[in-house]
PDB file of N, CA and C in Angstrom:
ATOM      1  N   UNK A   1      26.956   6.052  12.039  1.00  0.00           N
ATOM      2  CA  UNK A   1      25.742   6.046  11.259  1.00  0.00           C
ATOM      3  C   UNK A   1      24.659   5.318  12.060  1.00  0.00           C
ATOM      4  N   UNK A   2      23.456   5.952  11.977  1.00  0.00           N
ATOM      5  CA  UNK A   2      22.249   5.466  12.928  1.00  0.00           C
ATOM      6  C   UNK A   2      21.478   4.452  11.803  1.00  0.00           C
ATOM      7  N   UNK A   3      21.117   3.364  12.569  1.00  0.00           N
ATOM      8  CA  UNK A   3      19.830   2.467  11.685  1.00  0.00           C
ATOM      9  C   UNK A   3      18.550   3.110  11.563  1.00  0.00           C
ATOM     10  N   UNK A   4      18.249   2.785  10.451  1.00  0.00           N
ATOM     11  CA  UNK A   4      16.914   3.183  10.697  1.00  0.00           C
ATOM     12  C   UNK A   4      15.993   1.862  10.017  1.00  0.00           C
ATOM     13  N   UNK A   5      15.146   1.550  10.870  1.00  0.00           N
ATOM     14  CA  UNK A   5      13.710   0.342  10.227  1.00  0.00           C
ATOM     15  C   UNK A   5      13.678   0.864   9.255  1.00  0.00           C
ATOM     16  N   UNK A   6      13.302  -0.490   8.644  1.00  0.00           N
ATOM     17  CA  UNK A   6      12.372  -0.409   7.116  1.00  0.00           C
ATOM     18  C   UNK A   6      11.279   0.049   7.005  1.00  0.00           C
ATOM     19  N   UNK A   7      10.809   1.020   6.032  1.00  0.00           N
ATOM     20  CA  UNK A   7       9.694   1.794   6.147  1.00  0.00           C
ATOM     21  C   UNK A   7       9.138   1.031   5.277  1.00  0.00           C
ATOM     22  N   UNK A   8       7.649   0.831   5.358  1.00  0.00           N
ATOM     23  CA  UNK A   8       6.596   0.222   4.345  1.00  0.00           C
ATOM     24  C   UNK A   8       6.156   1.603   3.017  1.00  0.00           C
ATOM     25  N   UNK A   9       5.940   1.304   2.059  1.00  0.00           N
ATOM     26  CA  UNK A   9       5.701   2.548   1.223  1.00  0.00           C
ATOM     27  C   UNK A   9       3.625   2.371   1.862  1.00  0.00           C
ATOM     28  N   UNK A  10       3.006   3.530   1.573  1.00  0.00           N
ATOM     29  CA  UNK A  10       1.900   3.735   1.650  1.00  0.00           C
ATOM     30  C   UNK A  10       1.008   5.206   0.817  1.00  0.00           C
ATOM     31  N   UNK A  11      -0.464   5.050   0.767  1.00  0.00           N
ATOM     32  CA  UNK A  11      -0.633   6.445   0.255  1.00  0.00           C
ATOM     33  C   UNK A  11      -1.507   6.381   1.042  1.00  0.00           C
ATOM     34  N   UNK A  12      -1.371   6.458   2.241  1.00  0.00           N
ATOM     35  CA  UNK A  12      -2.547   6.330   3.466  1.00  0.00           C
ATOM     36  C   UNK A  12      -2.980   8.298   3.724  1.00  0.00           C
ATOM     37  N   UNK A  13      -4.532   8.523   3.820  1.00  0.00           N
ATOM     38  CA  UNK A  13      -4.931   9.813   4.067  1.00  0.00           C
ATOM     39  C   UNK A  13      -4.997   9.734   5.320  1.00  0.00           C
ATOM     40  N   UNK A  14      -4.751  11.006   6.205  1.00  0.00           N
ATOM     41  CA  UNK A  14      -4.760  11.269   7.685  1.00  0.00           C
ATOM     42  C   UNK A  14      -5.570  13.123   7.316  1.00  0.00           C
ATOM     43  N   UNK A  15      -5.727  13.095   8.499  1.00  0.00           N
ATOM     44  CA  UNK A  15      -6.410  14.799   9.201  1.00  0.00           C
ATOM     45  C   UNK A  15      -4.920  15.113  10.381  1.00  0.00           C
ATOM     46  N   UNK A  16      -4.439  15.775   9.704  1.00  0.00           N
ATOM     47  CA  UNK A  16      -2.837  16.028  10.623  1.00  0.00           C
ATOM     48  C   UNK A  16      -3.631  17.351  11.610  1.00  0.00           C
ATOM     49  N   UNK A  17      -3.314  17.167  12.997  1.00  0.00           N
ATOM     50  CA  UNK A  17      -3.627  18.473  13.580  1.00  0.00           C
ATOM     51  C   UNK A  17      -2.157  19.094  13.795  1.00  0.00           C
ATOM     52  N   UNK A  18      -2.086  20.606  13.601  1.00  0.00           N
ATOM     53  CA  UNK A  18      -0.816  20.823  13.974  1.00  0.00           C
ATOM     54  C   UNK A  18      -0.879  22.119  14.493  1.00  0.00           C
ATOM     55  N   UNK A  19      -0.183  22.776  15.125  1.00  0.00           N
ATOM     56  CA  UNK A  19      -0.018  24.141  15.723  1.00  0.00           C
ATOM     57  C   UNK A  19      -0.461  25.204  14.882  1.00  0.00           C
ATOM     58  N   UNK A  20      -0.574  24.863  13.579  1.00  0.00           N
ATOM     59  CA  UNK A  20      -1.436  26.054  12.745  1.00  0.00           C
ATOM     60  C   UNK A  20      -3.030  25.929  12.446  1.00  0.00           C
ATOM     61  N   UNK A  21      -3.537  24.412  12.997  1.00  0.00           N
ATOM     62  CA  UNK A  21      -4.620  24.030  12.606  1.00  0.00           C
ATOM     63  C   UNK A  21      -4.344  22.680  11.764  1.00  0.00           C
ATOM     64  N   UNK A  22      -5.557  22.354  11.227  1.00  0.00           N
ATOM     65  CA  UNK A  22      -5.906  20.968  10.888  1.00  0.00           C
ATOM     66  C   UNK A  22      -5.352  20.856   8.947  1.00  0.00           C
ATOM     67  N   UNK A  23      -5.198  20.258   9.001  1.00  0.00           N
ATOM     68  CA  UNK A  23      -4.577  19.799   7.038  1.00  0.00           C
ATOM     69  C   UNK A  23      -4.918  18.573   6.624  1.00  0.00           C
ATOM     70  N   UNK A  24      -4.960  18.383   5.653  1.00  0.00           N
ATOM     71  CA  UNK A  24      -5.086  17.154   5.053  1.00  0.00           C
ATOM     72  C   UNK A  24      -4.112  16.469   4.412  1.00  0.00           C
ATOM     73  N   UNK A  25      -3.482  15.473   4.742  1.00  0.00           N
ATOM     74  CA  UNK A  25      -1.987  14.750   4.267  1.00  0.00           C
ATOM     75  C   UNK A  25      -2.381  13.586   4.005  1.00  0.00           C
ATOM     76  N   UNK A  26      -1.421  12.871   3.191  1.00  0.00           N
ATOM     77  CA  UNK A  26      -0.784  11.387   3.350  1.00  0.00           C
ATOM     78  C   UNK A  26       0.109  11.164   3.804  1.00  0.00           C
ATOM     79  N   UNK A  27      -0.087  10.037   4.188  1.00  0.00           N
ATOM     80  CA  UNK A  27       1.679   9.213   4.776  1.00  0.00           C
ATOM     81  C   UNK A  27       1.874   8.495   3.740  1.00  0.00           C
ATOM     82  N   UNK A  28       3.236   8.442   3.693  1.00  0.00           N
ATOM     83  CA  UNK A  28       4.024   7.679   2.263  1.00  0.00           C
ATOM     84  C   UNK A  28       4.674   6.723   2.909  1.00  0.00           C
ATOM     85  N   UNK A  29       4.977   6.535   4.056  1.00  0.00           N
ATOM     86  CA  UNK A  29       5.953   5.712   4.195  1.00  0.00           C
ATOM     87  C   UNK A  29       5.650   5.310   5.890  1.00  0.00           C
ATOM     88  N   UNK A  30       5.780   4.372   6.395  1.00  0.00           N
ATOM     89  CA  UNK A  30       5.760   4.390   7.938  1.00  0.00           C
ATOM     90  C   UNK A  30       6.574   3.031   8.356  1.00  0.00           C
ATOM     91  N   UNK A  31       6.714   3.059   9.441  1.00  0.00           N
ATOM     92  CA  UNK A  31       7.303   2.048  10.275  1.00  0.00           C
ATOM     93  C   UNK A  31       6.840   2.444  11.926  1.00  0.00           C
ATOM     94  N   UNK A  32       7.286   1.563  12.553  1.00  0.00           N
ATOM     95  CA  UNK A  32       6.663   2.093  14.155  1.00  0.00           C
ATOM     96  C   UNK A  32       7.012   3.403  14.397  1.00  0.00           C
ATOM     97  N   UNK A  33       8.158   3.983  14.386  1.00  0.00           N
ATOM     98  CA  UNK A  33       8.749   4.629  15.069  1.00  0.00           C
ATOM     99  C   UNK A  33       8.563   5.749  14.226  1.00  0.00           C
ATOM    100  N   UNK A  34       8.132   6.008  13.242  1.00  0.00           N
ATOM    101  CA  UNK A  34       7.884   7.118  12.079  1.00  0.00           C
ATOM    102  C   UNK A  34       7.511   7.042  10.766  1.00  0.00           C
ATOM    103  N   UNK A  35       7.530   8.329   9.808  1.00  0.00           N
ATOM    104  CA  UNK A  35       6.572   7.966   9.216  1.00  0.00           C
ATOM    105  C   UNK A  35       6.884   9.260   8.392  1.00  0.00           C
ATOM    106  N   UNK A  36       6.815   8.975   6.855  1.00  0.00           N
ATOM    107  CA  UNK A  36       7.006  10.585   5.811  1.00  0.00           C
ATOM    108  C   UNK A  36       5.480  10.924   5.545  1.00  0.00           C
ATOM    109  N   UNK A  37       5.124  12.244   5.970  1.00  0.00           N
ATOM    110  CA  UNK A  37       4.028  12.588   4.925  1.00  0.00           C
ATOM    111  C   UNK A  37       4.095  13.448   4.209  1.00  0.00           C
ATOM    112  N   UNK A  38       3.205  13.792   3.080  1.00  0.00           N
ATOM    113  CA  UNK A  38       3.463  14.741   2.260  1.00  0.00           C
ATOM    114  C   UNK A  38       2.126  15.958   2.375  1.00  0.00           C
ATOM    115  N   UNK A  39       1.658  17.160   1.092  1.00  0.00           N
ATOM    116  CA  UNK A  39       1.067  18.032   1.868  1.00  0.00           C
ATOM    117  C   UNK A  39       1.009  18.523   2.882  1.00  0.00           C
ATOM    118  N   UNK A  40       2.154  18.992   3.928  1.00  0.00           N
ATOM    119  CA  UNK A  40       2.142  19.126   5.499  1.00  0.00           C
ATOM    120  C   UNK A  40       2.847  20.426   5.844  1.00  0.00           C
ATOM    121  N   UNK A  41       2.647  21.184   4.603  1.00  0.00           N
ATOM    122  CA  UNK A  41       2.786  22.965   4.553  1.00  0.00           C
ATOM    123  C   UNK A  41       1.721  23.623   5.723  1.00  0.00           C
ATOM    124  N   UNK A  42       1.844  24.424   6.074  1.00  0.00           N
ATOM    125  CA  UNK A  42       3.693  24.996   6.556  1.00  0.00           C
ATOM    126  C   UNK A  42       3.695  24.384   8.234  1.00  0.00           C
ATOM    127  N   UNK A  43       4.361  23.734   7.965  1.00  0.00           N
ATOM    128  CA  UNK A  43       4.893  23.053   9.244  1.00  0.00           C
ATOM    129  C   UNK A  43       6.201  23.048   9.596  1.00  0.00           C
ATOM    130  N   UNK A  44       6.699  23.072  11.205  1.00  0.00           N
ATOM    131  CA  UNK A  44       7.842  23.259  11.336  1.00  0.00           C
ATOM    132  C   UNK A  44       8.944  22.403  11.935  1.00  0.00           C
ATOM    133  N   UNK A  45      10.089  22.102  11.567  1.00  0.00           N
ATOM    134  CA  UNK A  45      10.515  20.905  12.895  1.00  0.00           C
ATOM    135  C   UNK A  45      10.966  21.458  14.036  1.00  0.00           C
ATOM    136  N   UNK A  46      10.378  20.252  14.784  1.00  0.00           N
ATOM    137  CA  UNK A  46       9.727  20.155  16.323  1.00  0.00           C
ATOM    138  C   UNK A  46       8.761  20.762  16.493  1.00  0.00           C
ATOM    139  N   UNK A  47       7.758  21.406  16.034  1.00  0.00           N
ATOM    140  CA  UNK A  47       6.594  20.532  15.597  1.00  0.00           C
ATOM    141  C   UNK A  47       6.174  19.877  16.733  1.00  0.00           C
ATOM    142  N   UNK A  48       5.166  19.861  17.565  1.00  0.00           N
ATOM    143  CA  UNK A  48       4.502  18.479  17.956  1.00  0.00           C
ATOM    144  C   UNK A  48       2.717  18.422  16.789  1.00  0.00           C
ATOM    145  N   UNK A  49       2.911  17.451  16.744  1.00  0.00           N
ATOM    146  CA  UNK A  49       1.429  16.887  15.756  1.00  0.00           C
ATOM    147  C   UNK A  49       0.577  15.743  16.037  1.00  0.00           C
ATOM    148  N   UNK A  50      -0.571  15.756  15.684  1.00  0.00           N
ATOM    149  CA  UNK A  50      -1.608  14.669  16.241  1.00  0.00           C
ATOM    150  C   UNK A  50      -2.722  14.157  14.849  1.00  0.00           C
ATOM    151  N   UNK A  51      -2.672  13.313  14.579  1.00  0.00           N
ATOM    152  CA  UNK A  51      -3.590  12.736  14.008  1.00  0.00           C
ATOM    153  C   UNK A  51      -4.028  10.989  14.201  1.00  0.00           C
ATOM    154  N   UNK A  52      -5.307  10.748  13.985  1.00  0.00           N
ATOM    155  CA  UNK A  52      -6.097   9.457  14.381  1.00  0.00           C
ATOM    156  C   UNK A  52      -5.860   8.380  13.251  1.00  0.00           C
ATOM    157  N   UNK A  53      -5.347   7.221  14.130  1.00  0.00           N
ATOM    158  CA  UNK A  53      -5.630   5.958  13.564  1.00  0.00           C
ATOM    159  C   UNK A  53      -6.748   5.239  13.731  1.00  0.00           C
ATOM    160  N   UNK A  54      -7.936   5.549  12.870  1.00  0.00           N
ATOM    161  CA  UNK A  54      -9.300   4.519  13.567  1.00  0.00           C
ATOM    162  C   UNK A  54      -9.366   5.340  14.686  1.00  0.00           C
ATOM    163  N   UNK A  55      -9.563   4.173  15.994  1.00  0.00           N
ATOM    164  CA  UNK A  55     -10.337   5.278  17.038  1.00  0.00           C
ATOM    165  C   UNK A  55      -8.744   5.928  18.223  1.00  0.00           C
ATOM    166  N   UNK A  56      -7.852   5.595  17.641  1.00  0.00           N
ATOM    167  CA  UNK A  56      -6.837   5.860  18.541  1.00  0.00           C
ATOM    168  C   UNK A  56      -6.170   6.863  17.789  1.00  0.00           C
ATOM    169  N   UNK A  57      -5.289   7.726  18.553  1.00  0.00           N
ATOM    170  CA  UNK A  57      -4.698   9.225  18.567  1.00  0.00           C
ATOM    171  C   UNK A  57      -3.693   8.996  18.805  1.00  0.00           C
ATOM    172  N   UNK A  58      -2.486   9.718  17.577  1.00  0.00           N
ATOM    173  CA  UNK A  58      -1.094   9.106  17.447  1.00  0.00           C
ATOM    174  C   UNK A  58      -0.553  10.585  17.825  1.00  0.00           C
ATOM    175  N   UNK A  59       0.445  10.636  18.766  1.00  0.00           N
ATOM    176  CA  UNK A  59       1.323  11.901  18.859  1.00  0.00           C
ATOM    177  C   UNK A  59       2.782  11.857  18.350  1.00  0.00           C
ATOM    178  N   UNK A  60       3.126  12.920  17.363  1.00  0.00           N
ATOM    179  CA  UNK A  60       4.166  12.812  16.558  1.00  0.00           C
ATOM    180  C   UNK A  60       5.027  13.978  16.857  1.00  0.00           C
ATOM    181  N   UNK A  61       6.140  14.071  16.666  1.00  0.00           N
ATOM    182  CA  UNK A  61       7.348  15.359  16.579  1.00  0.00           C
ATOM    183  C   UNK A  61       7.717  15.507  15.440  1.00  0.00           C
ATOM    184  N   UNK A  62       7.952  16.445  14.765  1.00  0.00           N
ATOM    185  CA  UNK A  62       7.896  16.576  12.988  1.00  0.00           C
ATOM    186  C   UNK A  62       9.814  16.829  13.402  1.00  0.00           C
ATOM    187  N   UNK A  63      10.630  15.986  12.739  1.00  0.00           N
ATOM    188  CA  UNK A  63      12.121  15.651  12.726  1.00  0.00           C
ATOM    189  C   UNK A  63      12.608  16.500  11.194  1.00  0.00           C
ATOM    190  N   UNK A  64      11.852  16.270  10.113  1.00  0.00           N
ATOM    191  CA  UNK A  64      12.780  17.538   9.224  1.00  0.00           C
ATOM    192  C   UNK A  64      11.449  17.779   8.315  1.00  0.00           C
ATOM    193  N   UNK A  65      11.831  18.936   7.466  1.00  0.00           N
ATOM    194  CA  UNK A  65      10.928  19.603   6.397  1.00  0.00           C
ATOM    195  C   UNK A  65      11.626  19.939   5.508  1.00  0.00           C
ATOM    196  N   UNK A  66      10.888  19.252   4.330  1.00  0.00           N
ATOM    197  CA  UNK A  66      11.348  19.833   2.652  1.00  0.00           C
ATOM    198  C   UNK A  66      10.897  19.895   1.864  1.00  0.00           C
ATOM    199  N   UNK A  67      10.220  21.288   1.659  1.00  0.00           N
ATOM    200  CA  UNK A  67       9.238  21.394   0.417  1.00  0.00           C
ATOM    201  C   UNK A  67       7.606  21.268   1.511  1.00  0.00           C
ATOM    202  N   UNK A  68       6.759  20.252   0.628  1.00  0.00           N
ATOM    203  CA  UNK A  68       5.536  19.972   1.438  1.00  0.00           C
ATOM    204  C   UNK A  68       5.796  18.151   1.911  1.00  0.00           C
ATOM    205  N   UNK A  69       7.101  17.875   2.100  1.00  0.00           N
ATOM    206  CA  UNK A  69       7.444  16.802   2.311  1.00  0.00           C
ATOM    207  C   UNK A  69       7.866  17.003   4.025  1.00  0.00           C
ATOM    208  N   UNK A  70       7.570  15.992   5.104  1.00  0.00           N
ATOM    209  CA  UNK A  70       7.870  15.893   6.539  1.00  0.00           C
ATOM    210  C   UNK A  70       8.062  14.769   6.961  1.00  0.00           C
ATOM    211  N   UNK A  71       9.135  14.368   7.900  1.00  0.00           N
ATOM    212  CA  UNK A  71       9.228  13.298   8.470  1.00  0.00           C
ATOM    213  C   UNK A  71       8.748  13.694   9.905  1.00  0.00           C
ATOM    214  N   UNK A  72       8.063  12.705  10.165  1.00  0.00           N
ATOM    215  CA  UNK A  72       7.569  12.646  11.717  1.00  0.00           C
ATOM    216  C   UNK A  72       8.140  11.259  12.785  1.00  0.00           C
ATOM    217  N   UNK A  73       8.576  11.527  13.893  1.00  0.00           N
ATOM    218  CA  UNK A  73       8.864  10.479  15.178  1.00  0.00           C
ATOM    219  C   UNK A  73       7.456  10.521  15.939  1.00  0.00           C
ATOM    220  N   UNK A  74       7.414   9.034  15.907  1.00  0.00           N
ATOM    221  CA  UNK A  74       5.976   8.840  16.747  1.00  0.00           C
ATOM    222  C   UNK A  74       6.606   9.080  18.205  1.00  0.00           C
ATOM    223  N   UNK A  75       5.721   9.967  19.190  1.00  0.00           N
ATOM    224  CA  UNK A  75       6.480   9.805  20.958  1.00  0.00           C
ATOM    225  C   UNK A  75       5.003   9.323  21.364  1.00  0.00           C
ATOM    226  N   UNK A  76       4.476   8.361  22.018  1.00  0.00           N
ATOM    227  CA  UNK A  76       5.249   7.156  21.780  1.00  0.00           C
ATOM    228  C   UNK A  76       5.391   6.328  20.652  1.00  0.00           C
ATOM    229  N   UNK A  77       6.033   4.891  20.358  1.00  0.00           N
ATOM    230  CA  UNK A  77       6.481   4.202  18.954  1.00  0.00           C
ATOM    231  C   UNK A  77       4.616   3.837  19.009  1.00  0.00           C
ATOM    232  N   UNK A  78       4.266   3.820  17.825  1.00  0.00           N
ATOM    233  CA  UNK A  78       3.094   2.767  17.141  1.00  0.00           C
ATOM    234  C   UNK A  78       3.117   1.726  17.455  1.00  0.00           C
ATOM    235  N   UNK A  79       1.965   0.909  17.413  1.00  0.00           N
ATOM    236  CA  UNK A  79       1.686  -0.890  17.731  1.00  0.00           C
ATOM    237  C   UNK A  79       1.829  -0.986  16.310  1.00  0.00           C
ATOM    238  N   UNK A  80       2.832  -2.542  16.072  1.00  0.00           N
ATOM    239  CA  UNK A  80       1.864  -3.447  14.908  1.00  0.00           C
ATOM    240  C   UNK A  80       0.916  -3.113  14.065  1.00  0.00           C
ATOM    241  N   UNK A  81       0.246  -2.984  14.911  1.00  0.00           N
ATOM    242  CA  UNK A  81      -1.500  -2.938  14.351  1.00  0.00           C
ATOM    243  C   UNK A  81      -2.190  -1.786  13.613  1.00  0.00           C
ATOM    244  N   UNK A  82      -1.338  -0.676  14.370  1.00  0.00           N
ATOM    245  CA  UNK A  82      -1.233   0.336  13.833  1.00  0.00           C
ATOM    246  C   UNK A  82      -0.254   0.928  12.291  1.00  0.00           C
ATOM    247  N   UNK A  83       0.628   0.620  12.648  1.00  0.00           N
ATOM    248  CA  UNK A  83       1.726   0.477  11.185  1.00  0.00           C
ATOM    249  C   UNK A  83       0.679  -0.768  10.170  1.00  0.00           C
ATOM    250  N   UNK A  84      -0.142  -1.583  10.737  1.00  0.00           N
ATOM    251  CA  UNK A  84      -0.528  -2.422   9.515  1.00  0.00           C
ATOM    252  C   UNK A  84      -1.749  -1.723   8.868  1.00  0.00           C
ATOM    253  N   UNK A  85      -2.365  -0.843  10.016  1.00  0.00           N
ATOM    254  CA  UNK A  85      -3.366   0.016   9.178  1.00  0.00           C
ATOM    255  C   UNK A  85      -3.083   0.702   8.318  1.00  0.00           C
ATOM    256  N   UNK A  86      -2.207   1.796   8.413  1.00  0.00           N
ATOM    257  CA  UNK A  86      -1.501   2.670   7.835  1.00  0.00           C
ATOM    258  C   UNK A  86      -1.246   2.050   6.708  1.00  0.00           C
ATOM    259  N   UNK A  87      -0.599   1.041   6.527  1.00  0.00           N
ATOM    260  CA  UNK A  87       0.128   0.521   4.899  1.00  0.00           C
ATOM    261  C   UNK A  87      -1.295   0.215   4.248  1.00  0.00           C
ATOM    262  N   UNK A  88      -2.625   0.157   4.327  1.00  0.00           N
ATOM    263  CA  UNK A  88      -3.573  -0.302   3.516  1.00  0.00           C
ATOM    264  C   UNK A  88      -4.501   1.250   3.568  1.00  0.00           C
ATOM    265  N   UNK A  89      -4.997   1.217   2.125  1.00  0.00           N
ATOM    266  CA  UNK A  89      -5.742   2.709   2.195  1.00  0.00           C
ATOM    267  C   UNK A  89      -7.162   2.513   2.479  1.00  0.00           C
ATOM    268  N   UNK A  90      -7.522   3.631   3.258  1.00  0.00           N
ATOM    269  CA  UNK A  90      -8.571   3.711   3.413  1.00  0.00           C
ATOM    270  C   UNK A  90      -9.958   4.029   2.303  1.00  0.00           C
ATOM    271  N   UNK A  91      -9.390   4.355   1.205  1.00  0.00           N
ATOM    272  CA  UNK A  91     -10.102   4.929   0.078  1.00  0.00           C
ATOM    273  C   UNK A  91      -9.572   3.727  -1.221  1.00  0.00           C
ATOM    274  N   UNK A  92      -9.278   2.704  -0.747  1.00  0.00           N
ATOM    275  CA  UNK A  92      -8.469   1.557  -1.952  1.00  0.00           C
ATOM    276  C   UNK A  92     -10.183   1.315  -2.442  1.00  0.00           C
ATOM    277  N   UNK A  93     -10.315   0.647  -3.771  1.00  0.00           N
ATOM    278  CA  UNK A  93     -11.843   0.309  -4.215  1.00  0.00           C
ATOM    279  C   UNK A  93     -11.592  -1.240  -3.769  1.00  0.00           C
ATOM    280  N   UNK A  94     -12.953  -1.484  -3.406  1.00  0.00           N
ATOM    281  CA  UNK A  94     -13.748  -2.445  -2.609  1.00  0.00           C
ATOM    282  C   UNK A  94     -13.783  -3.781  -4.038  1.00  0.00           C
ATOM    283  N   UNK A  95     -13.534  -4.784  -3.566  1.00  0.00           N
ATOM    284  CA  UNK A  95     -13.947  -5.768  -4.180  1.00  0.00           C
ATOM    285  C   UNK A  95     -12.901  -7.065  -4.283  1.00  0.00           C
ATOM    286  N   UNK A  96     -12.497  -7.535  -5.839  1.00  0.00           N
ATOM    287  CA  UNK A  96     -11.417  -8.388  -5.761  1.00  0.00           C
ATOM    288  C   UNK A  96     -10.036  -8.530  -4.829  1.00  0.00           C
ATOM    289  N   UNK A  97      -9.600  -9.249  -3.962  1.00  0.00           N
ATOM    290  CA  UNK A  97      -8.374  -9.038  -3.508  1.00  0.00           C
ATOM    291  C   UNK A  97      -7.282  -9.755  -4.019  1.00  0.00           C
ATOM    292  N   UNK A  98      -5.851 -10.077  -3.440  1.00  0.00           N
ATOM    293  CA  UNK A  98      -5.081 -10.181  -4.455  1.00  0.00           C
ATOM    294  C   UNK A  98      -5.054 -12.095  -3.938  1.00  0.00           C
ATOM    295  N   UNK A  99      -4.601 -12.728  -4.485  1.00  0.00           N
ATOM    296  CA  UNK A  99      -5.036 -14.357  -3.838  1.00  0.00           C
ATOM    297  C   UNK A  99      -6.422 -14.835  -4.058  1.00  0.00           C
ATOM    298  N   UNK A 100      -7.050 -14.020  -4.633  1.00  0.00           N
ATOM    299  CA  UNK A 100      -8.437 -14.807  -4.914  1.00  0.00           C
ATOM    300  C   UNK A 100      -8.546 -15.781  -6.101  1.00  0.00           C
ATOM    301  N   UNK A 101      -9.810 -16.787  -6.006  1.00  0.00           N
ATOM    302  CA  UNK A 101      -9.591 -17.331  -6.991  1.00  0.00           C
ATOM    303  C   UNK A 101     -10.665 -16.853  -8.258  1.00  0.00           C
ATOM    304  N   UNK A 102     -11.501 -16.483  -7.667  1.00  0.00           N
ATOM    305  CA  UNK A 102     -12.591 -15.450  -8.351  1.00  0.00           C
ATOM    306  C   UNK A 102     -13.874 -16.347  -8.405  1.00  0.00           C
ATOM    307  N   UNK A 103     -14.463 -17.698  -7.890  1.00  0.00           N
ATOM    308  CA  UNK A 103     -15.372 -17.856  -7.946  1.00  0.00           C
ATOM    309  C   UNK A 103     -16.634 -17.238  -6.241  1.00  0.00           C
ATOM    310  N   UNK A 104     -17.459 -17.144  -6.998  1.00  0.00           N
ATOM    311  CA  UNK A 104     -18.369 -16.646  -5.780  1.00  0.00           C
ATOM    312  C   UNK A 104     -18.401 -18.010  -4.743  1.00  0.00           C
ATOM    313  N   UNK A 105     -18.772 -18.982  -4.845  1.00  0.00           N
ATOM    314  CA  UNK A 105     -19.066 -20.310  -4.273  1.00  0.00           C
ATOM    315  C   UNK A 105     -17.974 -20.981  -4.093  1.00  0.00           C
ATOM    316  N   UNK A 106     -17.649 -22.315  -3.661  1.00  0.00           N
ATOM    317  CA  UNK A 106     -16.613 -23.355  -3.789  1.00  0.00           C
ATOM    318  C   UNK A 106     -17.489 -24.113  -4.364  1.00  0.00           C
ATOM    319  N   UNK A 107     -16.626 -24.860  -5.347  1.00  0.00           N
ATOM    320  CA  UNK A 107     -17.123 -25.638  -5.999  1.00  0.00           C
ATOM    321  C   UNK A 107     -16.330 -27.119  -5.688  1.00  0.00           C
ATOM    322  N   UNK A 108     -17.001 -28.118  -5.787  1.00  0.00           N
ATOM    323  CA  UNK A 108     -16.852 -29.373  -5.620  1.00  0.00           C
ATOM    324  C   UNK A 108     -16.305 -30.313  -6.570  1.00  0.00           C
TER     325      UNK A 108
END
């Protein structure tokens, strides 16, 4: 039996490019080394695929298909930095975060 990393859950939006043209997906799940997205009809495994993190360009191999569900292998693995983007959405609403104390000022 093979290990596999812990995947972070996510509902992160991407622009997947793939051998049929461009789609619109989420990733549900990622870790360095890969990553589930969903909407990613009709795609095939092996597969090679490309879509942007910010200003950098991730190349992926699509490993299985089920339904409009895909797992992808990053060639090469993701940075850190990259898996930490991914777990936060780009479309989350703006404002309170979680640890705040809620005043505008510090107070004395």
């Amino acid at each position: 039996m093979q290990y596999r990393p812990h995947r972070y859950p996510t509902q992160f939006p991407i622009q997947l490019l793939t051998p049929q043209g461009r789609q619109q997906c989420r990733v549900m799940d990622v870790n360095s080394r890969g990553a589930r997205i969903v909407n990613a009809a009709p795609i095939r495994r092996g597969d090679k695929v490309r879509f942007r993190i910010l200003n950098d360009e991730v190349a992926a191999v699509v490993c299985w298909v089920k339904g409009n569900n895909a797992g992808l292998t990053f060639r090469p693995p993701i940075t850190p930095f990259q898996v930490d983007t991914l777990r936060y959405r780009r479309d989350a609403p703006q404002g309170r975060h979680r640890g705040g104390i809620g005043f505008s000022s510090a107070e004395m």
